[in-house]
C-alpha atoms as a PDB file:
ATOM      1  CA  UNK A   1     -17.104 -29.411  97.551  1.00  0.00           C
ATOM      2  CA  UNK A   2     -20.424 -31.045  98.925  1.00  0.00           C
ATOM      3  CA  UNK A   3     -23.851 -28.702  98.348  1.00  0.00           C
ATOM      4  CA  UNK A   4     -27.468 -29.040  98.716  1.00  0.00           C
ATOM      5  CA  UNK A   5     -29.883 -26.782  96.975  1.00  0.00           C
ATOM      6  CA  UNK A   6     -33.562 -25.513  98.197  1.00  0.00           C
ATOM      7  CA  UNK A   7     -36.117 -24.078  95.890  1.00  0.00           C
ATOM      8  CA  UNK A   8     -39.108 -21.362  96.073  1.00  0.00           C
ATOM      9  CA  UNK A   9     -40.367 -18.122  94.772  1.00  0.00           C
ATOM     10  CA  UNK A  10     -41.207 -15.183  95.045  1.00  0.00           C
ATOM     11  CA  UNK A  11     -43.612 -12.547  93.748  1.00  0.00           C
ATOM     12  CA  UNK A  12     -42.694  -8.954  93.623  1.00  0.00           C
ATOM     13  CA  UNK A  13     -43.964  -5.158  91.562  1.00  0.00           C
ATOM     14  CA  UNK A  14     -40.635  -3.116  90.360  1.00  0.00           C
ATOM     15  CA  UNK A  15     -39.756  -0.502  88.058  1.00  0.00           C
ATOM     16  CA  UNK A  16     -36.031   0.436  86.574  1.00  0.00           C
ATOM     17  CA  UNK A  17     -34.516   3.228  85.590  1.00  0.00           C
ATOM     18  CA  UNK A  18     -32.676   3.745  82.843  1.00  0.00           C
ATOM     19  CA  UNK A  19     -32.994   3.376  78.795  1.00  0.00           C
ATOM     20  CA  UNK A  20     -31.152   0.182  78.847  1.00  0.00           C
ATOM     21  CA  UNK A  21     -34.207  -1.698  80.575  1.00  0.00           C
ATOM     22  CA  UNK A  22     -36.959  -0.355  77.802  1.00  0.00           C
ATOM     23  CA  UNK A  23     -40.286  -0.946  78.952  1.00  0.00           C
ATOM     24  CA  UNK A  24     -39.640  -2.412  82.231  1.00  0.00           C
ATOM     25  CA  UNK A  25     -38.598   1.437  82.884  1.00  0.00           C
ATOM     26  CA  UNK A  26     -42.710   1.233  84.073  1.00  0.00           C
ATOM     27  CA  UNK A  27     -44.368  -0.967  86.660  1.00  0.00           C
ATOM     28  CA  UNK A  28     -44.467  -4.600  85.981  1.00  0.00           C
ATOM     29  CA  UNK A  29     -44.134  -7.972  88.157  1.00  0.00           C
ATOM     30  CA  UNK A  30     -41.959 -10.301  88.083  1.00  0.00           C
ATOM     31  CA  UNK A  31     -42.143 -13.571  89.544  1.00  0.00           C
ATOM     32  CA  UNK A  32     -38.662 -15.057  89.745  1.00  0.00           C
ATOM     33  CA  UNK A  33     -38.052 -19.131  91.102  1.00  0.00           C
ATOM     34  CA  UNK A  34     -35.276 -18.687  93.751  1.00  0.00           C
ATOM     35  CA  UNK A  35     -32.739 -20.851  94.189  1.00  0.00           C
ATOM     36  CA  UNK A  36     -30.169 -20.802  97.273  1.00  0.00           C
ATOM     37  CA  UNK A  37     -27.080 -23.207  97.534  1.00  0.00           C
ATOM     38  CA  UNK A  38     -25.130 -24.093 100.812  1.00  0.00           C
ATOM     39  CA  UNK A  39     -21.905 -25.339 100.104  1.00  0.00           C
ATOM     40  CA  UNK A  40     -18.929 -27.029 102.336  1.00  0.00           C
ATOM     41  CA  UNK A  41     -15.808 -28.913 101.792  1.00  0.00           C
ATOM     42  CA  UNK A  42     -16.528 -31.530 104.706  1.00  0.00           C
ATOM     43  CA  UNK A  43     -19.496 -33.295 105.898  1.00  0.00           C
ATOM     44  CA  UNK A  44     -20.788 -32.094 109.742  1.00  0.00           C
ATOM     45  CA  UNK A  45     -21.189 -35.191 111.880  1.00  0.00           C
ATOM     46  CA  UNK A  46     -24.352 -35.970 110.380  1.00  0.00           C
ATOM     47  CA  UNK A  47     -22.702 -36.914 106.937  1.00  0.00           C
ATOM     48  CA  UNK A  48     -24.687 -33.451 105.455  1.00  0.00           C
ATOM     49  CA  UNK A  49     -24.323 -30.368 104.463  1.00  0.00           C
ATOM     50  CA  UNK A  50     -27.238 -28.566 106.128  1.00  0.00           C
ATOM     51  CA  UNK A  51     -30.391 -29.716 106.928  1.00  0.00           C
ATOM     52  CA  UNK A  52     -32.845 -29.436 104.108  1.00  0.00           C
ATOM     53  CA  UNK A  53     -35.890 -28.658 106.247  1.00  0.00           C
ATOM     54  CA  UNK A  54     -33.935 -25.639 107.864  1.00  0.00           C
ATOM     55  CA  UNK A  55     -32.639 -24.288 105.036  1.00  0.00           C
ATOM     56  CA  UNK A  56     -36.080 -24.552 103.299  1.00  0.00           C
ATOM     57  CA  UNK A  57     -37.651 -23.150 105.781  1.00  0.00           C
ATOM     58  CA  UNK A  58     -35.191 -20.284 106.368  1.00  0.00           C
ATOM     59  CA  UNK A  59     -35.444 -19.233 102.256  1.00  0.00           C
ATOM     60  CA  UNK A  60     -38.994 -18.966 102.915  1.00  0.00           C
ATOM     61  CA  UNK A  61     -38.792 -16.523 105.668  1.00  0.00           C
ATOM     62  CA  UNK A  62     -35.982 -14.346 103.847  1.00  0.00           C
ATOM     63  CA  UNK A  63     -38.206 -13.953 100.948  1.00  0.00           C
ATOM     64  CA  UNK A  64     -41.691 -13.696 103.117  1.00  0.00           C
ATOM     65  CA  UNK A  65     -40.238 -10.266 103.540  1.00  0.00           C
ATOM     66  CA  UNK A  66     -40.070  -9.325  99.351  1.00  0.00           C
ATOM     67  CA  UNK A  67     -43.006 -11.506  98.295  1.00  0.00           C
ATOM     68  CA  UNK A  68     -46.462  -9.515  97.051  1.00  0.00           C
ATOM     69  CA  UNK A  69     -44.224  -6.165  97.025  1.00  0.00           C
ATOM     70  CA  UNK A  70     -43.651  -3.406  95.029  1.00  0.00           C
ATOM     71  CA  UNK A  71     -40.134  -3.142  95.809  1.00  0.00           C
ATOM     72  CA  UNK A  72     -40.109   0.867  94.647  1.00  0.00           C
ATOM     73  CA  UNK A  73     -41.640   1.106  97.652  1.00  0.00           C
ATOM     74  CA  UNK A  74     -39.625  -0.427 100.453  1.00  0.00           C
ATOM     75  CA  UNK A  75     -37.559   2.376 102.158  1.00  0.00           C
ATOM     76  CA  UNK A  76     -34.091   0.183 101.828  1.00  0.00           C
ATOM     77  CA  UNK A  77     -34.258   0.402  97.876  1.00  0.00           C
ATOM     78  CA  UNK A  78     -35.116   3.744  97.455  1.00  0.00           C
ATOM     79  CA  UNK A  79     -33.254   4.625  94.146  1.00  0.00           C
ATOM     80  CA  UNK A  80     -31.938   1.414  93.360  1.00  0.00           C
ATOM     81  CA  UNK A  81     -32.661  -0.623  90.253  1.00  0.00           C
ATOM     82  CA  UNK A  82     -33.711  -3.986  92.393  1.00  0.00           C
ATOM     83  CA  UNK A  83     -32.578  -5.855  89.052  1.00  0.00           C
ATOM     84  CA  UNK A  84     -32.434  -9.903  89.188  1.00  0.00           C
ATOM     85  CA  UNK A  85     -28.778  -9.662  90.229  1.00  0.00           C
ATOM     86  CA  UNK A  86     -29.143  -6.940  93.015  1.00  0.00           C
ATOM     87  CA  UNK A  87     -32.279  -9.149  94.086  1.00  0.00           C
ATOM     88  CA  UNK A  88     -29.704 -12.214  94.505  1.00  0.00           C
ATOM     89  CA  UNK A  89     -27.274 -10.191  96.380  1.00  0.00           C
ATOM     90  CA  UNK A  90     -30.100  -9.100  99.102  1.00  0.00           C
ATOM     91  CA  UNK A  91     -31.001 -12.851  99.772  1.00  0.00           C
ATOM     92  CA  UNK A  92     -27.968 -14.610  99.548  1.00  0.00           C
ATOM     93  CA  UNK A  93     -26.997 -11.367 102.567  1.00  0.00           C
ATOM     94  CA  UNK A  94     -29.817 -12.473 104.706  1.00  0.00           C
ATOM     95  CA  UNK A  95     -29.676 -15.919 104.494  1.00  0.00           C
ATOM     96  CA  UNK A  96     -25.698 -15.880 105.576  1.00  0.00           C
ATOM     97  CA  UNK A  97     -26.915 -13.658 108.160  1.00  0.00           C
ATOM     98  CA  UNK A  98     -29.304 -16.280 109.138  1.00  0.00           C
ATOM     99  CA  UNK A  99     -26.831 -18.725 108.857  1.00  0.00           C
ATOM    100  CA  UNK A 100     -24.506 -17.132 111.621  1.00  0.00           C
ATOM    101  CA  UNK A 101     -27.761 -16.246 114.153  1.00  0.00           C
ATOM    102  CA  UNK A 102     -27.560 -20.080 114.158  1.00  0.00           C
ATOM    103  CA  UNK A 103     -30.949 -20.034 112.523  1.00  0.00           C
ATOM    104  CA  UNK A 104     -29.748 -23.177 110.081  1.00  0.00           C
ATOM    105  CA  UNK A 105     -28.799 -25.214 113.586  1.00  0.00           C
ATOM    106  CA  UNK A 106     -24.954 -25.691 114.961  1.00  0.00           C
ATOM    107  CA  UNK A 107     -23.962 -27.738 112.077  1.00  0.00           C
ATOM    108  CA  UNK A 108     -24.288 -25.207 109.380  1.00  0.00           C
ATOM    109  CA  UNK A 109     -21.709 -23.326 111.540  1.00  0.00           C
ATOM    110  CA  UNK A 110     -19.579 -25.221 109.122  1.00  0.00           C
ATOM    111  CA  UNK A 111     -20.900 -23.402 105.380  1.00  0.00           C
ATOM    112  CA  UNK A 112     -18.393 -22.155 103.574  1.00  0.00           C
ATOM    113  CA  UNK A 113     -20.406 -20.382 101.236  1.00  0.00           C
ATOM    114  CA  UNK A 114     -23.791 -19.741  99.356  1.00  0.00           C
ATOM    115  CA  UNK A 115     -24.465 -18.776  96.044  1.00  0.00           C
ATOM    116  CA  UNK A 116     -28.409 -17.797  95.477  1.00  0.00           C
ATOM    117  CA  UNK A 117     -29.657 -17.879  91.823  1.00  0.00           C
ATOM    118  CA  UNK A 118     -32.764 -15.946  90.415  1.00  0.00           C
ATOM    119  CA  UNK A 119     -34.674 -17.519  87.837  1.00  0.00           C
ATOM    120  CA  UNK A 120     -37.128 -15.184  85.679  1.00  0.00           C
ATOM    121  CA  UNK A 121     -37.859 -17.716  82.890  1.00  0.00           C
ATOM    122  CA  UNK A 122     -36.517 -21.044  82.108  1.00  0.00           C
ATOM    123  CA  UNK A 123     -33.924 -19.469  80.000  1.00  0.00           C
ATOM    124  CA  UNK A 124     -32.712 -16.682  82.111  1.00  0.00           C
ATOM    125  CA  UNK A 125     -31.253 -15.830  85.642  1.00  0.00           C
ATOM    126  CA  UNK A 126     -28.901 -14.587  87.079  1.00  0.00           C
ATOM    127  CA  UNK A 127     -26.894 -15.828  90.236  1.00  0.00           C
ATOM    128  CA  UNK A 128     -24.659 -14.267  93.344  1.00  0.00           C
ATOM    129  CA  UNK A 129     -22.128 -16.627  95.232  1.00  0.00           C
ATOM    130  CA  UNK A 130     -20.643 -15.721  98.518  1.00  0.00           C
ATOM    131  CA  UNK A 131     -18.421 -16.699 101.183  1.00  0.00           C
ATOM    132  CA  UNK A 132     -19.624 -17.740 104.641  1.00  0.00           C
END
C-alpha cells in the first residue's frame, strides 16, 4: 500500500462532559497538529498517490471551518463531547467527501482510504482510518 501524508493544525475552545475528563469538564483550548493520510494500492498514471499540493490545500480548507472555534458552540455538535477521536472522525468525513467532489483532481478517484490522526502533544493522539 503506497501513502502520502500532509500536515497542519488547528486551533479550537471545547468543553466535555462527563467525570472521566476532570477539569477539561470546563472551557479550555486545545491546539491539536493534524495529520491526514491518503492511501492506495496502485500508483495513478502519474506514479503518485495524490497530489501533495491538493491534498494540502484541501486539509486546510476542511479545518478553516473548526479553527479559532469554540466547538460548544457550532450547531452540528450540540451535545457531543468533540473529543480528539470524534474530532478525527469529522475530518477524515469531509476530506473523503472532498475527495469524491473531485476536489483532490481525477487521479485521487483512485484512494482507497484515509486515516486522519490528531496530535495534542508529542506523546498523545489519537487517529481514525477509513475507506474511500
Amino acid at each position: 500500500m503506497f501513502s502520502i501524508t500532509v500536515r497542519d493544525h488547528v486551533m479550537v475552545a471545547h468543553s466535555f462532559r462527563g467525570e472521566v475528563f476532570g477539569p477539561a469538564q470546563n472551557l479550555h483550548g486545545a491546539t491539536f497538529v493534524v495529520d491526514a493520510t491518503f492511501r492506495r494500492s496502485e500508483l495513478d498514471s502519474d506514479n503518485i498517490v495524490v497530489d501533495i499540493g491538493k491534498a494540502t490545500e484541501e486539509l486546510k480548507a476542511v479545518l478553516a471551518d473548526l479553527n479559532y472555534r469554540n466547538l460548544d458552540d457550532v450547531p452540528e455538535f450540540a451535545g457531543i463531547n468533540t473529543s480528539t477521536e470524534f474530532l478525527a472522525k469529522v475530518i477524515a468525513d469531509r476530506l473523503a467527501g472532498r475527495v469524491h467532489a473531485g476536489a483532490l483532481g481525477e487521479g485521487a478517484r483512485g484512494l482507497e482510504g484515509i486515516t486522519v490522526s490528531l496530535h495534542e502533544s508529542h506523546v498523545a493522539w489519537a487517529s481514525y482510518e477509513r475507506a474511500l
